[in-house]
C-alpha atoms as a PDB file:
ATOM      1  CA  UNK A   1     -17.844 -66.278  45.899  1.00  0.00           C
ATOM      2  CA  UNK A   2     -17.745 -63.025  47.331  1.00  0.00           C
ATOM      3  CA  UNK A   3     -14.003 -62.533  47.227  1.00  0.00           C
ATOM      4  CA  UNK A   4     -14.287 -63.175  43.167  1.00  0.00           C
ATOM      5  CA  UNK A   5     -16.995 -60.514  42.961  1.00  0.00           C
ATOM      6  CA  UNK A   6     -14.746 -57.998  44.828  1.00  0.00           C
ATOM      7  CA  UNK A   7     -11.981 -59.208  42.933  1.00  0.00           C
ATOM      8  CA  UNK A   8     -13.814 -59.163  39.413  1.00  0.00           C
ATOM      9  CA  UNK A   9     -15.306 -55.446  40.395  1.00  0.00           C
ATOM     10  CA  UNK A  10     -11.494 -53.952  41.825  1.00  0.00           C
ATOM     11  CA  UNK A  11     -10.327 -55.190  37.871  1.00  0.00           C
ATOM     12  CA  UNK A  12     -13.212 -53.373  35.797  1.00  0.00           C
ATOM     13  CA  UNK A  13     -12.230 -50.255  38.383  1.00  0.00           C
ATOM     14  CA  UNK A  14      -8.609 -50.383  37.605  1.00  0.00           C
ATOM     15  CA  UNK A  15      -9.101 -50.997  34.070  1.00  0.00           C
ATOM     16  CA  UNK A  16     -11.441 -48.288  33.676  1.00  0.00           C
ATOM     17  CA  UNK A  17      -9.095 -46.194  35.522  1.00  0.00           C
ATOM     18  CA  UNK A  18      -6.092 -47.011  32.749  1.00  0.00           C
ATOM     19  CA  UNK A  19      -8.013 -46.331  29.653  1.00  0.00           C
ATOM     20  CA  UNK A  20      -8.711 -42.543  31.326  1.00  0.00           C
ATOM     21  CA  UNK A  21      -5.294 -41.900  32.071  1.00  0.00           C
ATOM     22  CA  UNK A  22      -4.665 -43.593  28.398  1.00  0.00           C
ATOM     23  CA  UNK A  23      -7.075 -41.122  27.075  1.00  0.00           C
ATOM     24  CA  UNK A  24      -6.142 -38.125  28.979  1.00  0.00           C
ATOM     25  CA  UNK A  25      -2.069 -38.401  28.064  1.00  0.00           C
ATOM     26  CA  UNK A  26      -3.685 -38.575  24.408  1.00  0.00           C
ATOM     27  CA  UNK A  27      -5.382 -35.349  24.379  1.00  0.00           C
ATOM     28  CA  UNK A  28      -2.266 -33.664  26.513  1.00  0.00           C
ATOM     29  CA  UNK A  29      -0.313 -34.645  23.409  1.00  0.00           C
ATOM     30  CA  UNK A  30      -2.488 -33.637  20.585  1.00  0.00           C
ATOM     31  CA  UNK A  31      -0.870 -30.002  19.403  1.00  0.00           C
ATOM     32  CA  UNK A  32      -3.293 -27.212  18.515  1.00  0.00           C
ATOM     33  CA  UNK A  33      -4.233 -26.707  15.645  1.00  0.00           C
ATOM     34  CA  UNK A  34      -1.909 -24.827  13.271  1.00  0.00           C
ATOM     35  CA  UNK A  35      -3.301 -21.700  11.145  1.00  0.00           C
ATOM     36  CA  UNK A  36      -2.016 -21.475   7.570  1.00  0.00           C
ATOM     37  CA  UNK A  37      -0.629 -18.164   6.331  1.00  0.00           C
ATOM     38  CA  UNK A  38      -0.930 -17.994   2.676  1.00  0.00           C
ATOM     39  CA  UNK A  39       1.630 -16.152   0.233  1.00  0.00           C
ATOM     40  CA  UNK A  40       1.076 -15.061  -3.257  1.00  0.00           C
ATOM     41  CA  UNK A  41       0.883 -11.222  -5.155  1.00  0.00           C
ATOM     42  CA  UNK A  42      -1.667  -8.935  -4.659  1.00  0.00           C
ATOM     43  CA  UNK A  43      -2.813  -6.237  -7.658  1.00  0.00           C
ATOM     44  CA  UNK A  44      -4.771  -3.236  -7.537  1.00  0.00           C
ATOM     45  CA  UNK A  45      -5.533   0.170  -9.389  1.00  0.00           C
ATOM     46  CA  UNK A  46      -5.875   3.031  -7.311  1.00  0.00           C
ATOM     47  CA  UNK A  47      -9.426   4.476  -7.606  1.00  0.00           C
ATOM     48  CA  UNK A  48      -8.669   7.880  -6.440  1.00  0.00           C
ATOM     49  CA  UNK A  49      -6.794   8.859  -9.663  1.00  0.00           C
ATOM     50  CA  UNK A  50      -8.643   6.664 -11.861  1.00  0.00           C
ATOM     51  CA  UNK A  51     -12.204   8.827 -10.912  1.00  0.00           C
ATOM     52  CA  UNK A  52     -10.721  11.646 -10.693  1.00  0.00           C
ATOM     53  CA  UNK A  53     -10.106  11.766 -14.581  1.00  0.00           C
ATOM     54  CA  UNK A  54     -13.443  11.357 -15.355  1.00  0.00           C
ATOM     55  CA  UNK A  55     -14.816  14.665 -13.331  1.00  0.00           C
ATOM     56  CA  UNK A  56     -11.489  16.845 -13.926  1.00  0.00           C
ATOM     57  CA  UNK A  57     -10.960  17.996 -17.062  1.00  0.00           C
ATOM     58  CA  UNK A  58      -7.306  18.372 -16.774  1.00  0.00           C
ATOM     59  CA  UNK A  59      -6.832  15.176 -15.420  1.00  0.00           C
ATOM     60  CA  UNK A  60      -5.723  12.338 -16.477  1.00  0.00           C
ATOM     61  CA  UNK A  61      -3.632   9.581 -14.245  1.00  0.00           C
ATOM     62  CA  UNK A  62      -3.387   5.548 -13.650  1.00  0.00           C
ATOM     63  CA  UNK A  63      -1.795   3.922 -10.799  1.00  0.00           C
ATOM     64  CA  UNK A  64      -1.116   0.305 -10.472  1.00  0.00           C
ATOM     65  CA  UNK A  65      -0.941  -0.956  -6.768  1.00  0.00           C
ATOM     66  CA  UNK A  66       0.614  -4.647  -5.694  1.00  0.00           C
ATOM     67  CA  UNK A  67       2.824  -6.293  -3.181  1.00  0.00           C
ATOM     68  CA  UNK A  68       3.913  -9.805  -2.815  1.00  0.00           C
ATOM     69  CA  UNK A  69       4.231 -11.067   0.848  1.00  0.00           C
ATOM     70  CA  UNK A  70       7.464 -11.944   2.042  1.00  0.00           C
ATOM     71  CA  UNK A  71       7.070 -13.142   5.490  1.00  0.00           C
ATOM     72  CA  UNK A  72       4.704 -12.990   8.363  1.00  0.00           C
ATOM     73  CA  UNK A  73       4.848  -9.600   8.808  1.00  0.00           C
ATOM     74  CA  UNK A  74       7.017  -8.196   5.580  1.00  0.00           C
ATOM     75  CA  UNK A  75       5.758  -7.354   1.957  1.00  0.00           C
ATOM     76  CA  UNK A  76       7.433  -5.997  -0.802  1.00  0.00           C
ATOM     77  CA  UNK A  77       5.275  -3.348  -2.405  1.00  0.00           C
ATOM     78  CA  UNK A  78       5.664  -1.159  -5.615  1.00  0.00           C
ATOM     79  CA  UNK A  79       3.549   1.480  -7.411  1.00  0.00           C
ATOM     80  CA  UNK A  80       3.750   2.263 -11.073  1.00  0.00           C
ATOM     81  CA  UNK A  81       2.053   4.856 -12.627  1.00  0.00           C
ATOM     82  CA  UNK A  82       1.471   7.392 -15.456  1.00  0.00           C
ATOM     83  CA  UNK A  83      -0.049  11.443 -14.917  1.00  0.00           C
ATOM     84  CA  UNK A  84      -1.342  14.292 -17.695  1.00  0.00           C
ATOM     85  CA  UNK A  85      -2.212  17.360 -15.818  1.00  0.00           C
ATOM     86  CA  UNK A  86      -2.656  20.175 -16.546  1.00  0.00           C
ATOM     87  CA  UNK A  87      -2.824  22.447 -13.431  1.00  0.00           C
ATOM     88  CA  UNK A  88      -4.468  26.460 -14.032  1.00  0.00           C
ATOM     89  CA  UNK A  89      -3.198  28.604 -11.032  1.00  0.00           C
ATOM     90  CA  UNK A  90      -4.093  32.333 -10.736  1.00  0.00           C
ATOM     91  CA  UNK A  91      -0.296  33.414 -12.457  1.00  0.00           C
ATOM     92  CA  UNK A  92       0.391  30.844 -14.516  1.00  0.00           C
ATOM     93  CA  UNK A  93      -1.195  27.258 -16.522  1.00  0.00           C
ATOM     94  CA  UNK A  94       1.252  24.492 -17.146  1.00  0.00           C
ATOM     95  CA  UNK A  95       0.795  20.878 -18.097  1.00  0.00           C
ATOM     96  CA  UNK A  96       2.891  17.851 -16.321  1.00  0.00           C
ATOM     97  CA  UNK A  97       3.302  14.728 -18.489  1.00  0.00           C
ATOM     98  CA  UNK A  98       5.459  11.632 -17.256  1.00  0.00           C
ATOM     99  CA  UNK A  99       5.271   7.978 -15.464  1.00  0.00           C
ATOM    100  CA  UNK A 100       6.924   7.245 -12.292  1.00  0.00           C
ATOM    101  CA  UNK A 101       8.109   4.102 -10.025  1.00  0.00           C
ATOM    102  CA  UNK A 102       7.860   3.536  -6.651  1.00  0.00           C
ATOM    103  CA  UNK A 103       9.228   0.665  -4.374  1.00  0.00           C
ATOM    104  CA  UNK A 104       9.726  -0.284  -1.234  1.00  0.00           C
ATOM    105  CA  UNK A 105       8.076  -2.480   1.789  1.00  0.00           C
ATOM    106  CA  UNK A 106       5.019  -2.795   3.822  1.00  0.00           C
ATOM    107  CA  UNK A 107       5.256  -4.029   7.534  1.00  0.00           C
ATOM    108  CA  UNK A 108       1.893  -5.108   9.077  1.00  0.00           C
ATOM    109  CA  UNK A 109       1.398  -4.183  12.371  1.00  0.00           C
ATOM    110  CA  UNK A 110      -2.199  -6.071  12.924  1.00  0.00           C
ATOM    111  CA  UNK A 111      -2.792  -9.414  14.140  1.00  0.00           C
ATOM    112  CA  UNK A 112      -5.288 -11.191  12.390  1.00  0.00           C
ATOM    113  CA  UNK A 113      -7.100 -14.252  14.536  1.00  0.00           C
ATOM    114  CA  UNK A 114      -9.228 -16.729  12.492  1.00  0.00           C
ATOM    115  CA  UNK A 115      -8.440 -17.178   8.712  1.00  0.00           C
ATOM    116  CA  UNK A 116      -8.399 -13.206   8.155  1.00  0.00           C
ATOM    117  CA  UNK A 117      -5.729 -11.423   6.533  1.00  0.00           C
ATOM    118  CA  UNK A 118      -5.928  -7.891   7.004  1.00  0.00           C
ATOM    119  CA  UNK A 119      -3.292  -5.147   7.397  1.00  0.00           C
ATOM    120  CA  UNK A 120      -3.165  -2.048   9.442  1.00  0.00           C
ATOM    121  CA  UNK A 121       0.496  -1.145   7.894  1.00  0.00           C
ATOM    122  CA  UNK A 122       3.593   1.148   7.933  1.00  0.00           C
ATOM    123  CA  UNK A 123       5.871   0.864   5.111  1.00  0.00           C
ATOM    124  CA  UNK A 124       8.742   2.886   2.793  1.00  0.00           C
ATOM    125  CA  UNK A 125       9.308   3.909  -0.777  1.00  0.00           C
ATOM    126  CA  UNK A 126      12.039   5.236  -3.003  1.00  0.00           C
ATOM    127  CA  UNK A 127      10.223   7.336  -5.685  1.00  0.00           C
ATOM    128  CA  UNK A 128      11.547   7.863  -9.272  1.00  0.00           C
ATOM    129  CA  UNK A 129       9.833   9.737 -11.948  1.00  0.00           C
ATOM    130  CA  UNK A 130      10.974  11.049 -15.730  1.00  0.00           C
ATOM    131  CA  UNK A 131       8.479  13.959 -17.483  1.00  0.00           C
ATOM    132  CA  UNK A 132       8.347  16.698 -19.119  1.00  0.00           C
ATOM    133  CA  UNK A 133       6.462  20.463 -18.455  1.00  0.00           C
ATOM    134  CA  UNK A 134       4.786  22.884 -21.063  1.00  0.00           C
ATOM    135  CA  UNK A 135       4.471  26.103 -19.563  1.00  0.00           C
ATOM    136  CA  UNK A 136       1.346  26.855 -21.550  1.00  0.00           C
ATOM    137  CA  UNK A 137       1.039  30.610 -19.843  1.00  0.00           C
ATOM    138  CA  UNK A 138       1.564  33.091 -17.707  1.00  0.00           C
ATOM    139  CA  UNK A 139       0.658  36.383 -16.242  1.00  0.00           C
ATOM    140  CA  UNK A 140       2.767  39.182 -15.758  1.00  0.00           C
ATOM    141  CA  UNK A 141       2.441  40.917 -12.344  1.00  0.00           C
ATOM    142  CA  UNK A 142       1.963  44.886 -12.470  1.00  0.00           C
ATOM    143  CA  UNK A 143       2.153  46.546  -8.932  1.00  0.00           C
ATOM    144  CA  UNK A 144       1.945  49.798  -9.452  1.00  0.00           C
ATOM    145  CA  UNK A 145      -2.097  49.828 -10.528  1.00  0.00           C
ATOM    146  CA  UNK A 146      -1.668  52.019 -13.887  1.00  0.00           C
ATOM    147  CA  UNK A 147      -1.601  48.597 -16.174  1.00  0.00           C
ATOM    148  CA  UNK A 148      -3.281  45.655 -16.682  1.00  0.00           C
ATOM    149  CA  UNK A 149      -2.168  42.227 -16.538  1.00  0.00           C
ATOM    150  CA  UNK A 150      -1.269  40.780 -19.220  1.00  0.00           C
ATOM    151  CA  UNK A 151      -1.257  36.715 -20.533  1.00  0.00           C
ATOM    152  CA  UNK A 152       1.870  35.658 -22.119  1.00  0.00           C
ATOM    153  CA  UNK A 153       1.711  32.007 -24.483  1.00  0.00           C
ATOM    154  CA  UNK A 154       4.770  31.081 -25.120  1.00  0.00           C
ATOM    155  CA  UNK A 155       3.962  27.327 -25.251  1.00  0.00           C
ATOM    156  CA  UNK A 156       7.081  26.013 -23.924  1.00  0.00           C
ATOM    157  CA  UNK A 157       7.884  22.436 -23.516  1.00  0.00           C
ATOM    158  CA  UNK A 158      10.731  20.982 -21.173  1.00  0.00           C
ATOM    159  CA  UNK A 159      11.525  17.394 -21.814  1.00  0.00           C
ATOM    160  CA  UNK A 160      14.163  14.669 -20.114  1.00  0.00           C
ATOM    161  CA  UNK A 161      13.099  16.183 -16.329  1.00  0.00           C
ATOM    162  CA  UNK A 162      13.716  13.579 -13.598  1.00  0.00           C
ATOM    163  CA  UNK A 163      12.992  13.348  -9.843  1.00  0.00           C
ATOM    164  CA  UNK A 164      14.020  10.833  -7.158  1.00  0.00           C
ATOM    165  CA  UNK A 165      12.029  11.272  -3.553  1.00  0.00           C
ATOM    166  CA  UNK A 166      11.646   8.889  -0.695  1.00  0.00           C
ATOM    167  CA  UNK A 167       8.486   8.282   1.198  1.00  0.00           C
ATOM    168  CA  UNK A 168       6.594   7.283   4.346  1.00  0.00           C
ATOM    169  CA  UNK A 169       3.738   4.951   3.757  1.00  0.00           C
ATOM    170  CA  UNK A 170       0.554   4.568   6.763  1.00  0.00           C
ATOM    171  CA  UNK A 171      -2.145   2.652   5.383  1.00  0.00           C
ATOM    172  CA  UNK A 172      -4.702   0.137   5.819  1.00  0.00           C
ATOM    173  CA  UNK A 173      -6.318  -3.289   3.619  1.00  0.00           C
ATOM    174  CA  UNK A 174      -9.291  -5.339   4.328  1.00  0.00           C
ATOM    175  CA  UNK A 175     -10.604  -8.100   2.768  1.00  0.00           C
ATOM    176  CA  UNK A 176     -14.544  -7.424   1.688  1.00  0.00           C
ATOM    177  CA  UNK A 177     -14.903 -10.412  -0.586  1.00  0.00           C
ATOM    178  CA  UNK A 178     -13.245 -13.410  -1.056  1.00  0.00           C
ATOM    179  CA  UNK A 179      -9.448 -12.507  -2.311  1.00  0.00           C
ATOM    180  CA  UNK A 180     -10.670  -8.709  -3.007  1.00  0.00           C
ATOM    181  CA  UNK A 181      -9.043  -6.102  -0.882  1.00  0.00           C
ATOM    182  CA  UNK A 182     -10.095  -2.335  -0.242  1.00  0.00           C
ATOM    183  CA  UNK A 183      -7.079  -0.291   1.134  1.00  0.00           C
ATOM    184  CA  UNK A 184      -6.357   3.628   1.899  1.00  0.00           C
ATOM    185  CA  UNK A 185      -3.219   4.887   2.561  1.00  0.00           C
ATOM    186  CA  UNK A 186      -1.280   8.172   3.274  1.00  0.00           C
ATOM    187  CA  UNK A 187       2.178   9.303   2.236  1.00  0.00           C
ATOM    188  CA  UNK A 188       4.626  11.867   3.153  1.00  0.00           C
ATOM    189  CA  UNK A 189       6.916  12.607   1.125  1.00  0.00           C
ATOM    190  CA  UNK A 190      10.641  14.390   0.965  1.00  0.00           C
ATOM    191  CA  UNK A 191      12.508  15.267  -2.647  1.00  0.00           C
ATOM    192  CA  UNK A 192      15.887  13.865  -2.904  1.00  0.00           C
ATOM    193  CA  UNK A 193      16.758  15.451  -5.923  1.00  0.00           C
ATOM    194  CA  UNK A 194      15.236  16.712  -9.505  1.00  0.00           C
ATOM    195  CA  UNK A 195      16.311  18.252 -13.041  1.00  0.00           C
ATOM    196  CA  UNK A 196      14.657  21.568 -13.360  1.00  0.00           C
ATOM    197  CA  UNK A 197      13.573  22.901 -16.578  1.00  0.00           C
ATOM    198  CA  UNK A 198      15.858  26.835 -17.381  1.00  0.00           C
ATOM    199  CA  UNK A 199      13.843  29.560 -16.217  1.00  0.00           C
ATOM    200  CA  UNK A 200      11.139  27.484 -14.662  1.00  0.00           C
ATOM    201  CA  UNK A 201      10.244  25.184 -11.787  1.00  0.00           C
ATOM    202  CA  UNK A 202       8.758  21.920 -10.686  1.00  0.00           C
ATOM    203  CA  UNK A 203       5.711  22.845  -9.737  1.00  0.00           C
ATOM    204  CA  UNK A 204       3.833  19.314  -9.999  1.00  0.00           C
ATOM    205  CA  UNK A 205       5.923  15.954 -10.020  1.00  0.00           C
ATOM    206  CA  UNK A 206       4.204  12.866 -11.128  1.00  0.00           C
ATOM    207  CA  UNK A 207       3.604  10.154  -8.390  1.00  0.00           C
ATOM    208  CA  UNK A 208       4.997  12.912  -5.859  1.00  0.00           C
ATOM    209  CA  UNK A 209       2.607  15.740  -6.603  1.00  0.00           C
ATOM    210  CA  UNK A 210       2.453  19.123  -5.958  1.00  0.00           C
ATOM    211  CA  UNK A 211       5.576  20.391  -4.797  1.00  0.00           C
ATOM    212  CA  UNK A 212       5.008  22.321  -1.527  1.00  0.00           C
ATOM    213  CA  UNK A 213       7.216  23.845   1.284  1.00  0.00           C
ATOM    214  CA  UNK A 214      10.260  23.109  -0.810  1.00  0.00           C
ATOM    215  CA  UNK A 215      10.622  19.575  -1.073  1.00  0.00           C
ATOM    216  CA  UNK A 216       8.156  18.273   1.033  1.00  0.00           C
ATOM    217  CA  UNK A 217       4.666  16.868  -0.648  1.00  0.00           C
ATOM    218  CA  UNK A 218       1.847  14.844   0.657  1.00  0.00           C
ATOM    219  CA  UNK A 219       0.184  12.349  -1.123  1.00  0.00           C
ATOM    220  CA  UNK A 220      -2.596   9.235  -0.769  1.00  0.00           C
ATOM    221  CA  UNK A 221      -4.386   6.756  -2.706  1.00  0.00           C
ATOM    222  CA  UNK A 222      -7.219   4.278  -2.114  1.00  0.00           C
ATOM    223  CA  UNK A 223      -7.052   0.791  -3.761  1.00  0.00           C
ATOM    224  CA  UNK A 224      -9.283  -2.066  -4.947  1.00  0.00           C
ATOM    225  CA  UNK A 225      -6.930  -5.101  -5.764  1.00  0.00           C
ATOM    226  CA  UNK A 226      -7.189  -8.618  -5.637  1.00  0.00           C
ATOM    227  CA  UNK A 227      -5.114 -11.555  -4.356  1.00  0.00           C
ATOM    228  CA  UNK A 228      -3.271 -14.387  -5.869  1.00  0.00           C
ATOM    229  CA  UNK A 229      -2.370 -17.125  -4.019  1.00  0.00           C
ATOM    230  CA  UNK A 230       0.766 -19.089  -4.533  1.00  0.00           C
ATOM    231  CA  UNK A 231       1.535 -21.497  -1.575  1.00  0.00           C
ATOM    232  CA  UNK A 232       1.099 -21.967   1.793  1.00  0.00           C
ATOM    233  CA  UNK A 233       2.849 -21.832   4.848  1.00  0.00           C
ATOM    234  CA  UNK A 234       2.220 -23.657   7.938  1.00  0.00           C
ATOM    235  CA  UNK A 235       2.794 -21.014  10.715  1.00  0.00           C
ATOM    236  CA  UNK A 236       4.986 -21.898  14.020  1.00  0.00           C
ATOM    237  CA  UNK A 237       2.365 -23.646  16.628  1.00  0.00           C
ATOM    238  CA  UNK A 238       1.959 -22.120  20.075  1.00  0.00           C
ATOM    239  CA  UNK A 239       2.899 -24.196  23.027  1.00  0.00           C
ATOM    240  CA  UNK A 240      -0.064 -25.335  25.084  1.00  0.00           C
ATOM    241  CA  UNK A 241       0.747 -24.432  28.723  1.00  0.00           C
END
């Protein structure tokens, strides 16, 4: 009797045993879990321009904002939009009508963690704009002190000017609500080439801005858009060491 009891007891131990090792091999080959990127087009306005026309008088301006996510890390990213300004300087007031394109790409140098998808970003854009400049007035300089200025109005319009320009993009987009991005971002920009008007210069270029240091501008923009979701994409699952 008691060599079936210590044979009976050495089973349940070995059996016991089995199912453990069973159940540890199982959970050594279960692969973490796998995070889902998604892809789809993103659309925004830029706020900075679109304000800015309701407190400046001169100012009127719309810029569209999207990109449409390419890969992990790549987006393709474009910026369309239209400018009426009319800029008063201390010699001269001119107006600046046209639309302008820019395209290019966004990299995204953060690493989100969880199910975020935020960007801390670098990116590129070629730059194209067509417009046209009324050189409303203009005052003559007088250097000797013995006459006053005095304000010309020849209300001259140049049409069919053109610019190309390249830029380089730092920026930044978080999600605040579900899908609904807030994003800032800061541009330098260098002038390829552009049509001048006869007797006259580009002083303001839409999409590039003011024309400074030659052709060299700055420029930024701060965005609301929102996301649209196309697919998914599982992403590549990390090996469990």
């Amino acid at each position: 009797m008691k060599h079936i009891l210590r044979y009976f007891y050495s089973l349940l131990l070995l059996l016991s045993f089995s199912g453990f090792s069973q159940e540890k091999k199982a959970a050594d080959t279960i692969a973490p879990p796998v995070k889902s990127d998604r892809y789809g087009l993103r659309l925004g306005i830029d706020l900075h321009r679109l304000t800015r026309s309701f407190y400046d008088d001169g100012f009127r301006a719309l810029e569209i904002v999207g990109d449409y996510r390419l890969t992990k890390k790549f987006y393709a990213a474009a910026e369309l939009g239209n400018v009426d300004y009319t800029v008063n300087d201390a010699q001269l007031n001119f107006t600046t009508k046209g639309n302008y394109l820019k395209v290019g790409f966004d990299y995204n140098a953060y690493d989100n963690w969880l199910d975020m998808e935020n960007m801390i970003y670098v990116g590129f854009r070629y730059g194209f704009a067509s417009f046209s400049q009324n050189l409303n007035s203009y005052k003559t300089y007088e250097s000797s002190g013995y006459f006053d200025e005095v304000t010309v109005y020849p209300d001259t319009k140049y049409s069919g000017l053109t610019a190309h320009w390249i830029e380089v993009v730092g920026g930044l987009k978080a999600e605040v609500f579900d899908n609904i991005y807030i994003g800032f971002s800061f541009r330098l920009n260098n002038l390829l080439t552009d049509k001048k008007p006869v007797d006259f210069d580009n002083l303001y270029i839409p999409g590039f801005n003011r024309t400074y240091s030659g052709k060299f501008g700055v420029g930024f923009n701060y965005t609301v858009s929102y996301f649209i979701p196309l697919y998914k994409k599982q992403g590549v699952p990390k090996e469990k060491k």
